[in-house]
C-alpha atoms as a PDB file:
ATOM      1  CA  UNK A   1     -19.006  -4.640  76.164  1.00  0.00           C
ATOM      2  CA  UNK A   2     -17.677  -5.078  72.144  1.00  0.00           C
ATOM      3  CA  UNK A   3     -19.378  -8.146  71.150  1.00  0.00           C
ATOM      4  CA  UNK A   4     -16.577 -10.316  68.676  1.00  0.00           C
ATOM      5  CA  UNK A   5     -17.314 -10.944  65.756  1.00  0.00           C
ATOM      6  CA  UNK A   6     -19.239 -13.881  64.737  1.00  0.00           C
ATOM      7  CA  UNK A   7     -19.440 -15.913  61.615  1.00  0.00           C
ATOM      8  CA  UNK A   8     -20.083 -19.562  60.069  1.00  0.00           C
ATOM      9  CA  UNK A   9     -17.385 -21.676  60.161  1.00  0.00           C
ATOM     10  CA  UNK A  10     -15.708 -22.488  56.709  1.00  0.00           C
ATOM     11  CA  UNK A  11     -12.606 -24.972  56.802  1.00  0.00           C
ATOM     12  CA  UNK A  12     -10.825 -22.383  54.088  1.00  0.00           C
ATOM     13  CA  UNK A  13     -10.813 -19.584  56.263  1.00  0.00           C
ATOM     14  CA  UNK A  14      -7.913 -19.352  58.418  1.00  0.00           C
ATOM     15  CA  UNK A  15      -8.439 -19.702  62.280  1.00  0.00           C
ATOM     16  CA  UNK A  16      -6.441 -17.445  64.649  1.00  0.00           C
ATOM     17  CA  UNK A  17      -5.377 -17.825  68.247  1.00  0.00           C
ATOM     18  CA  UNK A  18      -8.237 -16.747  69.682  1.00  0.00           C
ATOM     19  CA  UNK A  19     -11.208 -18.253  67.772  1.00  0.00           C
ATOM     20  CA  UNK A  20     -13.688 -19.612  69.593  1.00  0.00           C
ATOM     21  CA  UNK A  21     -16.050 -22.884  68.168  1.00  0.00           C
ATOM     22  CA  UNK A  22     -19.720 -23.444  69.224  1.00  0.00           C
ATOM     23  CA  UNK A  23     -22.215 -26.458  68.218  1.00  0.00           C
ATOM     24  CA  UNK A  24     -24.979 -24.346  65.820  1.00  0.00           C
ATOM     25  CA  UNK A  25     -27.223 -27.789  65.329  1.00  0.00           C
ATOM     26  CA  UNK A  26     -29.028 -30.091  67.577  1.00  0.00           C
ATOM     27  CA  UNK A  27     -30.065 -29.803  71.031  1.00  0.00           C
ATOM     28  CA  UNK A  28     -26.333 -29.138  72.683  1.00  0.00           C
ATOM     29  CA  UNK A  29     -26.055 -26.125  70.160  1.00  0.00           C
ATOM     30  CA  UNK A  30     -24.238 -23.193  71.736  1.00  0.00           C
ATOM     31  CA  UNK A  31     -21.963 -25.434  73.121  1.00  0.00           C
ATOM     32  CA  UNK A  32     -18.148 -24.153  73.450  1.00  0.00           C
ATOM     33  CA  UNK A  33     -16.114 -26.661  71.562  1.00  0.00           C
ATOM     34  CA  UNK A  34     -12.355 -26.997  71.364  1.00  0.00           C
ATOM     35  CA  UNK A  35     -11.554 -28.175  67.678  1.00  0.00           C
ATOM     36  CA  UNK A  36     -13.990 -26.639  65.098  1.00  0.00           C
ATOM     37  CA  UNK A  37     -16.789 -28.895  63.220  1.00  0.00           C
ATOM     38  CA  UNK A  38     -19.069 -28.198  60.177  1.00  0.00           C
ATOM     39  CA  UNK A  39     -21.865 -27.535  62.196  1.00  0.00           C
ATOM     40  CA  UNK A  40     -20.359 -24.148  63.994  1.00  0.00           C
ATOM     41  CA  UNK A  41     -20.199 -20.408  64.373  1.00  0.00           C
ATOM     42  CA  UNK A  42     -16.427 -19.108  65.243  1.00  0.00           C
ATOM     43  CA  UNK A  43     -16.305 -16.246  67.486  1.00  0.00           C
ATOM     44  CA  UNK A  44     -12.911 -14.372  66.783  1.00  0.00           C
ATOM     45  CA  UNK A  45     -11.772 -12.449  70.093  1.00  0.00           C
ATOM     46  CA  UNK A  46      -9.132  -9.942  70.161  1.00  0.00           C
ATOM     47  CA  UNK A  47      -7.326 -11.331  73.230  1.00  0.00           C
ATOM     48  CA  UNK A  48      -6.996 -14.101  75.720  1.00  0.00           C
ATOM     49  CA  UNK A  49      -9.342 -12.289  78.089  1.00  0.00           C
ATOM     50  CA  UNK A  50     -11.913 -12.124  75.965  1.00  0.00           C
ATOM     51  CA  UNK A  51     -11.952 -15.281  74.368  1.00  0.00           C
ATOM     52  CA  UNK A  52     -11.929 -16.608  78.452  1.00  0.00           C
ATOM     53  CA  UNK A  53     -15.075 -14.390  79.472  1.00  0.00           C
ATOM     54  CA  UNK A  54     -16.885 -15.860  75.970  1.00  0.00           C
ATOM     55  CA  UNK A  55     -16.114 -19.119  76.508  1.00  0.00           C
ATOM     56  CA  UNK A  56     -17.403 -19.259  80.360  1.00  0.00           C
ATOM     57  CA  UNK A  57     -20.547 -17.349  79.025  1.00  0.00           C
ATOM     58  CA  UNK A  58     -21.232 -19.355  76.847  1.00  0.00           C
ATOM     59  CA  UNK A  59     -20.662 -22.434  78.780  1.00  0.00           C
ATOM     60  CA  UNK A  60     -22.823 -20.711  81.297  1.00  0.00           C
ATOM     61  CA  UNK A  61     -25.405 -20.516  78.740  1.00  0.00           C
ATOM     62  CA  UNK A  62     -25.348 -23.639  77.272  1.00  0.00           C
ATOM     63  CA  UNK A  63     -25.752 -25.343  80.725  1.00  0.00           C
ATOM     64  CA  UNK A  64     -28.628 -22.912  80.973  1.00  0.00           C
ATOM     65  CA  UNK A  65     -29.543 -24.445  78.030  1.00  0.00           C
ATOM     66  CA  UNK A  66     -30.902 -20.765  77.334  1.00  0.00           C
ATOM     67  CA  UNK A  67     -30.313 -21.402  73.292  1.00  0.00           C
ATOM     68  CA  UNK A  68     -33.278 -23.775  73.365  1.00  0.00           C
ATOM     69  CA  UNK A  69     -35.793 -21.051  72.635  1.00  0.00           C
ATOM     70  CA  UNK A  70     -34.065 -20.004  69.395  1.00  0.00           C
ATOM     71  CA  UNK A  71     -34.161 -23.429  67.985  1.00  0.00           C
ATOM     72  CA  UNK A  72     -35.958 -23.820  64.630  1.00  0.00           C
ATOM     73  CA  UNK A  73     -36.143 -26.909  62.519  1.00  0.00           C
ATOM     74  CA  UNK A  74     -38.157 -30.188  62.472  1.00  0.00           C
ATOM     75  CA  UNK A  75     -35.834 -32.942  62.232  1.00  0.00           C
ATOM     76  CA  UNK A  76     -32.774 -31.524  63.550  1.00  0.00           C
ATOM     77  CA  UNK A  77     -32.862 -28.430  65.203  1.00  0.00           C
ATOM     78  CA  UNK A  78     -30.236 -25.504  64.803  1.00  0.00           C
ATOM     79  CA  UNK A  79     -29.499 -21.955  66.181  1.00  0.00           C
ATOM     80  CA  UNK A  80     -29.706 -18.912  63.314  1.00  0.00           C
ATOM     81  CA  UNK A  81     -26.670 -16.828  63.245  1.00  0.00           C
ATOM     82  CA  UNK A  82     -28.547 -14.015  63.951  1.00  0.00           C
ATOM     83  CA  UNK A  83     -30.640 -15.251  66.857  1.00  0.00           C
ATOM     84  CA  UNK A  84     -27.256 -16.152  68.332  1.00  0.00           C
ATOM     85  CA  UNK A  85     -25.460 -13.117  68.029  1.00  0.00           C
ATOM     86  CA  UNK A  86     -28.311 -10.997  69.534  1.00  0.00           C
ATOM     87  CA  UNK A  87     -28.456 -13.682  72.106  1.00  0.00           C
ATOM     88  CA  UNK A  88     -24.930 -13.048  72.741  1.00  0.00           C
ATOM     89  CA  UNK A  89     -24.807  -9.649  72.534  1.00  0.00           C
ATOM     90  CA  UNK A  90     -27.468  -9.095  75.157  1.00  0.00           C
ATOM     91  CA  UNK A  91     -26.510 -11.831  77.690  1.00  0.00           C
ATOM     92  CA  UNK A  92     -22.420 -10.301  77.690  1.00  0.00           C
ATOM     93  CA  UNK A  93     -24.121  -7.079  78.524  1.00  0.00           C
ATOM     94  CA  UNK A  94     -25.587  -8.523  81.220  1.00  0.00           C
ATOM     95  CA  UNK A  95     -23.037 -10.684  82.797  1.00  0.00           C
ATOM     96  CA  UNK A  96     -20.032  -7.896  82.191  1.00  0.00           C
ATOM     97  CA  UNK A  97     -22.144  -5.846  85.001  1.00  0.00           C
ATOM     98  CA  UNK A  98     -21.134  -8.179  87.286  1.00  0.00           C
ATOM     99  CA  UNK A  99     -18.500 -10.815  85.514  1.00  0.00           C
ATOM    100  CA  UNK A 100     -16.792 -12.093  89.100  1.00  0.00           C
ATOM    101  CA  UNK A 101     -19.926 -13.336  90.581  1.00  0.00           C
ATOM    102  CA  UNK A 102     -20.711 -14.478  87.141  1.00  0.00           C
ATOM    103  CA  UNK A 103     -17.346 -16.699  87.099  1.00  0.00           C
ATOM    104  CA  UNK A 104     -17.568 -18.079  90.718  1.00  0.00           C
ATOM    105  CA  UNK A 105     -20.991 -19.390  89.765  1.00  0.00           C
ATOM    106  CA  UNK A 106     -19.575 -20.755  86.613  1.00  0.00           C
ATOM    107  CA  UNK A 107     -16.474 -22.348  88.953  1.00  0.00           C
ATOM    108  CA  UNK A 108     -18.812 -23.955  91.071  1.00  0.00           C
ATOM    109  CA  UNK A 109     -21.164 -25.813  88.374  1.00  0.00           C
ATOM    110  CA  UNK A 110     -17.396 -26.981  86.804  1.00  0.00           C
ATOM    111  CA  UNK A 111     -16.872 -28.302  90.458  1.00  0.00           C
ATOM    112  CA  UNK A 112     -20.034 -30.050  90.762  1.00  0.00           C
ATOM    113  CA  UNK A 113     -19.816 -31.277  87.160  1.00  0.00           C
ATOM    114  CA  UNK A 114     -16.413 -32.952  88.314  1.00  0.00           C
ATOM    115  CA  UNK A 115     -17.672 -34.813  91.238  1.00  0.00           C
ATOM    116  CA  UNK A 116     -20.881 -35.820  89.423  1.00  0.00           C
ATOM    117  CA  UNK A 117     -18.550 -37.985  86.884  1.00  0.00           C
ATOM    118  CA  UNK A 118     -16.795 -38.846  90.216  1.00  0.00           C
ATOM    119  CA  UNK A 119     -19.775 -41.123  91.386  1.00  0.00           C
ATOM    120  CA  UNK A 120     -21.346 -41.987  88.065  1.00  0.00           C
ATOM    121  CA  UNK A 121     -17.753 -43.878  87.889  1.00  0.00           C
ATOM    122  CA  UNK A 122     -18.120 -45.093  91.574  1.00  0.00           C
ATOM    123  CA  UNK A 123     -21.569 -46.487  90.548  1.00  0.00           C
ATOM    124  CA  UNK A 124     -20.485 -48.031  87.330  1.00  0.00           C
ATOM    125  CA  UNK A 125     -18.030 -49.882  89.815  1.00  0.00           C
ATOM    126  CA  UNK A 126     -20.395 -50.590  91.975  1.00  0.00           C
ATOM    127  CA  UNK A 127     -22.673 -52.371  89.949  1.00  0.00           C
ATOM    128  CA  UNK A 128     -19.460 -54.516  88.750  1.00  0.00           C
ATOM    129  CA  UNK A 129     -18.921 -55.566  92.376  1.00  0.00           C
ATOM    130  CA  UNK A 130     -22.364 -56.703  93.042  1.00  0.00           C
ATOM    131  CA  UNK A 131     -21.988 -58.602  89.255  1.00  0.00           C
ATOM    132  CA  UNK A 132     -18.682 -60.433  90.495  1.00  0.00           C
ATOM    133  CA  UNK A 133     -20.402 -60.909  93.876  1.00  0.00           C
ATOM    134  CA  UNK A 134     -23.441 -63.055  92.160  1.00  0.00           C
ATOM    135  CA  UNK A 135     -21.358 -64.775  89.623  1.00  0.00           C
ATOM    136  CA  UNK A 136     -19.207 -66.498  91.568  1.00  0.00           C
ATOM    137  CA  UNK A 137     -22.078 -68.935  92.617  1.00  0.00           C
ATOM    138  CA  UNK A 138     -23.146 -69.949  89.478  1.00  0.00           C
ATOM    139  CA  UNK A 139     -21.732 -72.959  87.960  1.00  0.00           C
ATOM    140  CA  UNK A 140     -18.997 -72.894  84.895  1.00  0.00           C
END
């Protein structure tokens, strides 16, 4: 597997179609973004395919939170460059061996994630019921 090529992000470079953001500080670092921010690597794929199978590895890895045992720093931690590319490198070695079951798996936490913020919303409306509920027999 060609690992992409990996860098700091720098607001003067120019980004191309398929350059991938991920969160480098704090405790959600390797997370796949969308838009870049000033706390990210950009991982520039060739094509669409590989920017897909990077960006469900690395959400796959995030959720893993596997990128917790690279973090250094006191106050706020952060992901080295280089720990992440190794990282990277090793773990899309891994997963290419055997990408489909790699993707259903990945499918399936997207599912569950989905109906997760399904009831969190359900309880939030919930709780609003049983508020009204009690409410209406207090005076005004």
């Amino acid at each position: 597997m060609h690992c992409p090529k990996v860098q700091t992000f720098n607001p003067k470079n120019q980004s191309g179609n398929f350059d991938l953001f991920v969160l480098c500080k704090g405790l959600n670092s390797g997370k796949p973004l969308e838009a870049p921010c000033p706390n990210s690597f950009v991982i520039s794929c060739k094509n669409s395919d590989d920017f897909d199978f990077y960006k469900t590895l690395l959400f796959g890895l995030w959720k893993a939170k596997y990128f917790h045992q690279f973090l250094v720093g006191s106050v706020i931690p952060f992901l080295r460059i280089d720990d992440f590319k190794t990282a990277l490198k090793e773990q899309a070695e891994a997963v290419s061996k055997n990408q489909f079951a790699f993707a259903k798996d990945v499918h399936k936490v997207k599912l569950i994630e989905r109906k997760e913020k399904q009831m969190k919303e359900y309880l939030l409306l919930l709780a609003d019921v049983k508020r009204a509920m009690i409410y209406r027999h207090f005076k005004r």
